[in-house]
C-alpha atoms as a PDB file:
ATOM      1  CA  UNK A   1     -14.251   4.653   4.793  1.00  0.00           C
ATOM      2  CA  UNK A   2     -17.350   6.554   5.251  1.00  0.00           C
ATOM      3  CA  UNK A   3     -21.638   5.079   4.404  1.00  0.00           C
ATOM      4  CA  UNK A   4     -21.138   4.676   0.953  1.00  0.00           C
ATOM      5  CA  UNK A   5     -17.524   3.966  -0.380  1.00  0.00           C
ATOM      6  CA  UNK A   6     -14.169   2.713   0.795  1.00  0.00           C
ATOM      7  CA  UNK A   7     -10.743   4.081  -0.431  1.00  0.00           C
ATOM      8  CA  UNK A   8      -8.143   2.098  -0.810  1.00  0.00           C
ATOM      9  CA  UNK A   9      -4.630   3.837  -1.072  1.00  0.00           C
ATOM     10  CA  UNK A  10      -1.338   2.054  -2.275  1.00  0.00           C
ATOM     11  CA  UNK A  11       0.844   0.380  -4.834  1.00  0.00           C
ATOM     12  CA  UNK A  12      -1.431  -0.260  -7.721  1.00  0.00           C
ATOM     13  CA  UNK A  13      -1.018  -4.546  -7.453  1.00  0.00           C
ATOM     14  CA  UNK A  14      -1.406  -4.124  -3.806  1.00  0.00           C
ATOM     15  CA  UNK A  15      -4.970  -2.014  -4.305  1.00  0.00           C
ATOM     16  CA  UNK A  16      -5.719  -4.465  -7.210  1.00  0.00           C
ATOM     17  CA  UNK A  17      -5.401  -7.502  -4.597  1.00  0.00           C
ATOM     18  CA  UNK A  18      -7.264  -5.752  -1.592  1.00  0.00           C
ATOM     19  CA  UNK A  19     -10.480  -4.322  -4.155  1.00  0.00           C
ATOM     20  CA  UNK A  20     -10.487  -8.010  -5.567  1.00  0.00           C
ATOM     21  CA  UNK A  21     -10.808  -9.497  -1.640  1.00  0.00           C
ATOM     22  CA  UNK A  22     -13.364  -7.072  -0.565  1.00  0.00           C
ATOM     23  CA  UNK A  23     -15.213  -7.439  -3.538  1.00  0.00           C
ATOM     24  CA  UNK A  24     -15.317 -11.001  -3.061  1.00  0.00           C
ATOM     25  CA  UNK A  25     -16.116 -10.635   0.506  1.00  0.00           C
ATOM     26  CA  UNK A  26     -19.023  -8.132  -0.418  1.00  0.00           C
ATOM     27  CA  UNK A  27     -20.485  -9.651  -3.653  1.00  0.00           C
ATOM     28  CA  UNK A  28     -18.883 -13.364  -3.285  1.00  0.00           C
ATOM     29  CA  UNK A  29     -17.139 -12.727  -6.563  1.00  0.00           C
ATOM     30  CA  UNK A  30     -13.219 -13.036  -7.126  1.00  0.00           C
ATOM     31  CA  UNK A  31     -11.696 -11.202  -9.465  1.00  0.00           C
ATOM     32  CA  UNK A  32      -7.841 -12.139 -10.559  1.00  0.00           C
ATOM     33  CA  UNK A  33      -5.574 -10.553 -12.937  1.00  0.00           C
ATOM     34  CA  UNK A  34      -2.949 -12.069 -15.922  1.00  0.00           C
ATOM     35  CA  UNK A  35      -1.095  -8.672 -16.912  1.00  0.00           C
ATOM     36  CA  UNK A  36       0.133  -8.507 -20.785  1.00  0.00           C
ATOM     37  CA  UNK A  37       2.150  -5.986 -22.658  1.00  0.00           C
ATOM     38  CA  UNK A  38       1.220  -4.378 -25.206  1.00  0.00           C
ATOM     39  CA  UNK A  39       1.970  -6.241 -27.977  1.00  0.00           C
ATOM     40  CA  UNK A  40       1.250  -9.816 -25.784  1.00  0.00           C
ATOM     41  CA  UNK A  41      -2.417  -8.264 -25.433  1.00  0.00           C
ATOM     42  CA  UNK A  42      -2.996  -7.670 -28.835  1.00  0.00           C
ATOM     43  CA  UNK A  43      -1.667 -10.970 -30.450  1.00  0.00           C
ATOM     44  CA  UNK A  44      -4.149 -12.793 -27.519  1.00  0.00           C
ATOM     45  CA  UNK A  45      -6.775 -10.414 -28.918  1.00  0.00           C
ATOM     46  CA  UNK A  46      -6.235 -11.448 -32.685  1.00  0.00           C
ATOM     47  CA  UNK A  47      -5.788 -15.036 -31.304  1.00  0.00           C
ATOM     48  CA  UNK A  48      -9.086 -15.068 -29.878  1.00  0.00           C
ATOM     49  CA  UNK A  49     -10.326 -13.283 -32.558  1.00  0.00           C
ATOM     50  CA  UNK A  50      -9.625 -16.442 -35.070  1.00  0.00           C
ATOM     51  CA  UNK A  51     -10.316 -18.476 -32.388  1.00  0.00           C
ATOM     52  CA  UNK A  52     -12.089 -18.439 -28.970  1.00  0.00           C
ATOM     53  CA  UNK A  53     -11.721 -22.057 -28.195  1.00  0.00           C
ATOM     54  CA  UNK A  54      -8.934 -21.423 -25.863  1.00  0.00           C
ATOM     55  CA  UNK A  55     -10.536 -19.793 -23.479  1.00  0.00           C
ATOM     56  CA  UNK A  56     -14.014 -21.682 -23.575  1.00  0.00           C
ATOM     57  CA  UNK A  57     -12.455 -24.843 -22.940  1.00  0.00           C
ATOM     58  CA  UNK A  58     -10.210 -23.559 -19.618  1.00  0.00           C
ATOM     59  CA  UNK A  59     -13.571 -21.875 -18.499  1.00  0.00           C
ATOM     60  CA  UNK A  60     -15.650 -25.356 -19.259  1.00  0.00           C
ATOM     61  CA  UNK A  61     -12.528 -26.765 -16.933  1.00  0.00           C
ATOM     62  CA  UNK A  62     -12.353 -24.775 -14.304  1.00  0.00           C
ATOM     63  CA  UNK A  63     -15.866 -22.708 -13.867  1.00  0.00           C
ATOM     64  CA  UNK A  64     -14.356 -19.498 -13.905  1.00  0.00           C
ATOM     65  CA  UNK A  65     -15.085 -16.349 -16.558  1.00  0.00           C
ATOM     66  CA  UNK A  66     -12.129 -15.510 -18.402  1.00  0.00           C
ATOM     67  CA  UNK A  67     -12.323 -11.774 -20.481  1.00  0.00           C
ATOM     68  CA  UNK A  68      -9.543 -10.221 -22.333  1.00  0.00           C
ATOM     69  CA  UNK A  69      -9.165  -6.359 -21.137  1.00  0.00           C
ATOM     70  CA  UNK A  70      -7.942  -4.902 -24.022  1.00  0.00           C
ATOM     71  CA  UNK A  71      -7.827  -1.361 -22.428  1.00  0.00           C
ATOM     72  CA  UNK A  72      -5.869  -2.710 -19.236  1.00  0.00           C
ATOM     73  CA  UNK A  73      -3.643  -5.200 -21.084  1.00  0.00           C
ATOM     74  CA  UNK A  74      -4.855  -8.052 -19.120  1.00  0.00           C
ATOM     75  CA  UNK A  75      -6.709 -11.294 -18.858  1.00  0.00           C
ATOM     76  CA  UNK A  76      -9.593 -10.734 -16.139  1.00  0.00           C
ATOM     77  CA  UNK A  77     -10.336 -14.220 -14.604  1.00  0.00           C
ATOM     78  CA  UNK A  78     -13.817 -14.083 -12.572  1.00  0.00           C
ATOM     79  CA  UNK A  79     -15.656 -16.814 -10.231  1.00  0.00           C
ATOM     80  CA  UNK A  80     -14.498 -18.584  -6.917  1.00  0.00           C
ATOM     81  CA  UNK A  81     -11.280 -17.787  -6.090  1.00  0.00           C
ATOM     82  CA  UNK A  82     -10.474 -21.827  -6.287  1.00  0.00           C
ATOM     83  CA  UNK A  83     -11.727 -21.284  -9.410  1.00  0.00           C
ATOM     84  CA  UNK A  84      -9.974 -18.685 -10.656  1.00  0.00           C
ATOM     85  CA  UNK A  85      -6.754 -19.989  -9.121  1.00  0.00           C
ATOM     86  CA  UNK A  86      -7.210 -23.432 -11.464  1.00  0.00           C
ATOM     87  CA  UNK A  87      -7.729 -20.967 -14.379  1.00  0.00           C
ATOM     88  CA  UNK A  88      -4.912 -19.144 -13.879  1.00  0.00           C
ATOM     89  CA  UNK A  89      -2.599 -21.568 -14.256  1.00  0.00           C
ATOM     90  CA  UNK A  90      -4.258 -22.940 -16.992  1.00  0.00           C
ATOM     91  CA  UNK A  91      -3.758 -19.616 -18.362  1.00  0.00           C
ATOM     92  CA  UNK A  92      -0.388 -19.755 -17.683  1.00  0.00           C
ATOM     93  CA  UNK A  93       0.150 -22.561 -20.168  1.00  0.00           C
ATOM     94  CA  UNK A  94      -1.828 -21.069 -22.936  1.00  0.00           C
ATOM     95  CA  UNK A  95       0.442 -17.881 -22.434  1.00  0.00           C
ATOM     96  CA  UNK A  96       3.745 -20.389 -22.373  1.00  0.00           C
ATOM     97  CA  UNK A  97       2.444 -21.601 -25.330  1.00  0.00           C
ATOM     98  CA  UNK A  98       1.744 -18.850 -27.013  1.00  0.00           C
ATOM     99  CA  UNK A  99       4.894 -16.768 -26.163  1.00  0.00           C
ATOM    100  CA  UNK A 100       7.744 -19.125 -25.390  1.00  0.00           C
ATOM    101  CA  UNK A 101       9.873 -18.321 -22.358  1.00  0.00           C
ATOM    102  CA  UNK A 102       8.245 -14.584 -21.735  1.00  0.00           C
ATOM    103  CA  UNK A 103       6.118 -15.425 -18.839  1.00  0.00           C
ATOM    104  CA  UNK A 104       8.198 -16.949 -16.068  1.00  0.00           C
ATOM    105  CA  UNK A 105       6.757 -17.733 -12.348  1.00  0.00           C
ATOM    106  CA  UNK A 106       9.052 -17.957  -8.957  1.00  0.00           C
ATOM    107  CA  UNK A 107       7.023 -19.654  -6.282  1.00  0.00           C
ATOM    108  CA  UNK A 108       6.828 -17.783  -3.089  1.00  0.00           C
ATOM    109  CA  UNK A 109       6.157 -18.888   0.127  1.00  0.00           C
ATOM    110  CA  UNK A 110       3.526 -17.158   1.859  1.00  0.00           C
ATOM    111  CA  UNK A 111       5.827 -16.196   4.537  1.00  0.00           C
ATOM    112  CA  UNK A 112       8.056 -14.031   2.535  1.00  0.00           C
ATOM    113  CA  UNK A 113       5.106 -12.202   1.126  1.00  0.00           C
ATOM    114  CA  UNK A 114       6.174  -9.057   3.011  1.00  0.00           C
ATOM    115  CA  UNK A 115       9.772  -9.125   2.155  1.00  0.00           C
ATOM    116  CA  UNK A 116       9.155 -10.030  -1.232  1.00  0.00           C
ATOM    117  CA  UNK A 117       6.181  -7.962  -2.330  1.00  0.00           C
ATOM    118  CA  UNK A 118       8.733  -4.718  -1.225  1.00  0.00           C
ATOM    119  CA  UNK A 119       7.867  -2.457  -4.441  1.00  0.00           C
ATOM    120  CA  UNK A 120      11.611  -0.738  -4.653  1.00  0.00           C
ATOM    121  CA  UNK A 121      13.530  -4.385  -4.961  1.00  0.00           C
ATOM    122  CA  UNK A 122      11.078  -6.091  -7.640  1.00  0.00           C
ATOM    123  CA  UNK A 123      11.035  -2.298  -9.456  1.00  0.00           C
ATOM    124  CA  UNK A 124      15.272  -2.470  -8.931  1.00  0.00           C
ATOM    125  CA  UNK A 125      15.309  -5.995 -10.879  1.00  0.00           C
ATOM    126  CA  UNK A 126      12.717  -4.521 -13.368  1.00  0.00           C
ATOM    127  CA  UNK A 127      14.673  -1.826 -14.707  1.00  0.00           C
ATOM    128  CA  UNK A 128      18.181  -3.902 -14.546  1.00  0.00           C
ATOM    129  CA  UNK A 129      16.560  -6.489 -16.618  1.00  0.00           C
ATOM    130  CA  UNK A 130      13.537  -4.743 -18.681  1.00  0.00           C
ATOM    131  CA  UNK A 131      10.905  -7.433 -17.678  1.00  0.00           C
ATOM    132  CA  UNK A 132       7.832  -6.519 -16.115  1.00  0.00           C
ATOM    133  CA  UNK A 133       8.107  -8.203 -12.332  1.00  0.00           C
ATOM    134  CA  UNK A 134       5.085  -8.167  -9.939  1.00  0.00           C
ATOM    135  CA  UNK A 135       4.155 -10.068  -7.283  1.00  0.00           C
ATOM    136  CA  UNK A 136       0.869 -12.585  -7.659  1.00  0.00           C
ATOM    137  CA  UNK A 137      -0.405 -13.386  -4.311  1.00  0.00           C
ATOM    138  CA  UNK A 138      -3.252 -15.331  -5.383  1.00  0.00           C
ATOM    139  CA  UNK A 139      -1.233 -17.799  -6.481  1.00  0.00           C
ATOM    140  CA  UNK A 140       1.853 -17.118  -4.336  1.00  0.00           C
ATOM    141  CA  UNK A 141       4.273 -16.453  -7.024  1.00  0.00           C
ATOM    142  CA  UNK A 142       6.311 -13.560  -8.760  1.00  0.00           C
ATOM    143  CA  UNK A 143       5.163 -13.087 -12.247  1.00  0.00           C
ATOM    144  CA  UNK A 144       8.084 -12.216 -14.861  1.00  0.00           C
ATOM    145  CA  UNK A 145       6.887 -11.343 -18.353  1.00  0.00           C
ATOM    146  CA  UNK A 146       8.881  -9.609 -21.249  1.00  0.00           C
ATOM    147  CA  UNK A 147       8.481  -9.533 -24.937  1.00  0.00           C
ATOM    148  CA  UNK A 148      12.219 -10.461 -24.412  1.00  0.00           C
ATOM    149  CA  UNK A 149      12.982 -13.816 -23.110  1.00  0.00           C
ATOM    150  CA  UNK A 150      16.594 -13.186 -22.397  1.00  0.00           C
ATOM    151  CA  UNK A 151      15.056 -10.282 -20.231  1.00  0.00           C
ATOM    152  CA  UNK A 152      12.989 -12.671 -18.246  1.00  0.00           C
ATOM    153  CA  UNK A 153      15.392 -15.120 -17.925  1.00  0.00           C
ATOM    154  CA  UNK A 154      17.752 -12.830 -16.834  1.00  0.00           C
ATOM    155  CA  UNK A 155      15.002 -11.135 -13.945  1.00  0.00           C
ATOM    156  CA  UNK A 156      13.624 -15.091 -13.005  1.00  0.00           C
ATOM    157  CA  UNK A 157      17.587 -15.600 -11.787  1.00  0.00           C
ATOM    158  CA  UNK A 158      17.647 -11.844  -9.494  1.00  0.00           C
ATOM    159  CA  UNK A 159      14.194 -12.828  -8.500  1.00  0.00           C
ATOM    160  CA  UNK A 160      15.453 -16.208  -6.976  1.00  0.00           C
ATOM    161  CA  UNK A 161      18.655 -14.476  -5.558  1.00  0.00           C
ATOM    162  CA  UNK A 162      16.023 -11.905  -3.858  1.00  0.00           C
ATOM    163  CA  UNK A 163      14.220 -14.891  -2.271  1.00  0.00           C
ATOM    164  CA  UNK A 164      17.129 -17.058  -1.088  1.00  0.00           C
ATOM    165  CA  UNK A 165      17.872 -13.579   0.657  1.00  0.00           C
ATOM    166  CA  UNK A 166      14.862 -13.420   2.012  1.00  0.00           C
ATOM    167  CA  UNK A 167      14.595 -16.827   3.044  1.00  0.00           C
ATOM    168  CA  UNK A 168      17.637 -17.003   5.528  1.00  0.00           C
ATOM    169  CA  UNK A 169      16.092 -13.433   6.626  1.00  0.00           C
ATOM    170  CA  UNK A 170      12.991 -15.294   7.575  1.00  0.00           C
ATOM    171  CA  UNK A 171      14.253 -18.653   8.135  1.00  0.00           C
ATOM    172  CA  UNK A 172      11.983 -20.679   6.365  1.00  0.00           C
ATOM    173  CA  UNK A 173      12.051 -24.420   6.919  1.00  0.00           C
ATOM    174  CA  UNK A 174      10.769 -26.787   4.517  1.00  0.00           C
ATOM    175  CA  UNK A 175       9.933 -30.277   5.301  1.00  0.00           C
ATOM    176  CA  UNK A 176       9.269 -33.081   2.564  1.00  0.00           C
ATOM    177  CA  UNK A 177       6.020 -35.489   3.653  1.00  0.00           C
ATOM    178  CA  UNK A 178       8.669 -38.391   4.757  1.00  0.00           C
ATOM    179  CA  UNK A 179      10.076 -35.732   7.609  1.00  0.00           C
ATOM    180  CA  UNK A 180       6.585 -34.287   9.013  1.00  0.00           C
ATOM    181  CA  UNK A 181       7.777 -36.971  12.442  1.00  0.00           C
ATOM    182  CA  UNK A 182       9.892 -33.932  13.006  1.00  0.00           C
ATOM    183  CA  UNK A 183       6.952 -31.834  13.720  1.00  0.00           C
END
């Protein structure tokens, strides 16, 4: 940090995550990320190409800017970050949609962010498996995504093995809305 920049040092989705909250903090912009491969990026592009309708009618729904980044093999959602939250999972669909069974979430609780946002166990399940496997903390999930779906199926089940791990490490309770008394 010195008058006129910051660096930010790190895993590359970690410094991704901390840029997007201090740009948001500076500017009031949010900026969130859908990663592709290579070959998911360029059948969105040709998709969009045809037709743009997809995207125009999730950023009519949720208020958020939606860009294809054809040189970062992503989907760049921009706005609020409720806003860019909303589109992301409506992005999530179009993406299901579009590629059948090669973009897989596990929902994270925020608790076991640390544990499971450790870079060596997500890149350990990676190269067992093939599928790309990062961890999304905007919307508190892990992101699986292979142009293989046997691949991501097979990384969505070490993913959840990682996080009942780190669940009785952190001994998370969860209570249904019938049991808050307990509290």
């Amino acid at each position: 940090l010195n008058e006129d920049s910051i660096v930010i040092r790190g895993i590359s989705n970690d410094v991704r995550d901390a840029k997007s909250l201090l740009n948001e903090h500076l500017v009031g912009v949010y900026r969130g990320y859908l990663d592709l491969e290579a070959s998911q990026c360029k059948r969105v592009k040709n998709t969009l190409a045809k037709d743009s309708s997809h995207f125009a009618r999730i950023k009519l729904s949720t208020g958020a800017d939606i860009a294809l980044d054809a040189s970062e093999s992503c989907i760049v959602v921009t706005g609020k970050r409720a806003n860019v939250k909303k589109a992301k999972v409506a992005l999530m669909g179009f993406l299901d949609f579009m590629f059948p069974q090669q973009f897989q979430t596990v929902k994270v609780h925020k608790t076991l962010f640390k544990s499971m946002g450790d870079p060596a166990p997500l890149a350990d399940i990676s190269v067992k498996t093939g599928a790309s496997v990062s961890l999304d903390r905007d919307m508190t999930w892990v992101l699986v995504r292979s142009e293989d779906s046997d691949a991501t199926t097979k990384a969505v089940t070490l993913v959840e093995e990682r996080l009942a791990g780190c669940e009785k490490l952190n001994a998370v309770f969860r209570f249904e809305t019938f049991e808050s008394w307990i509290l």
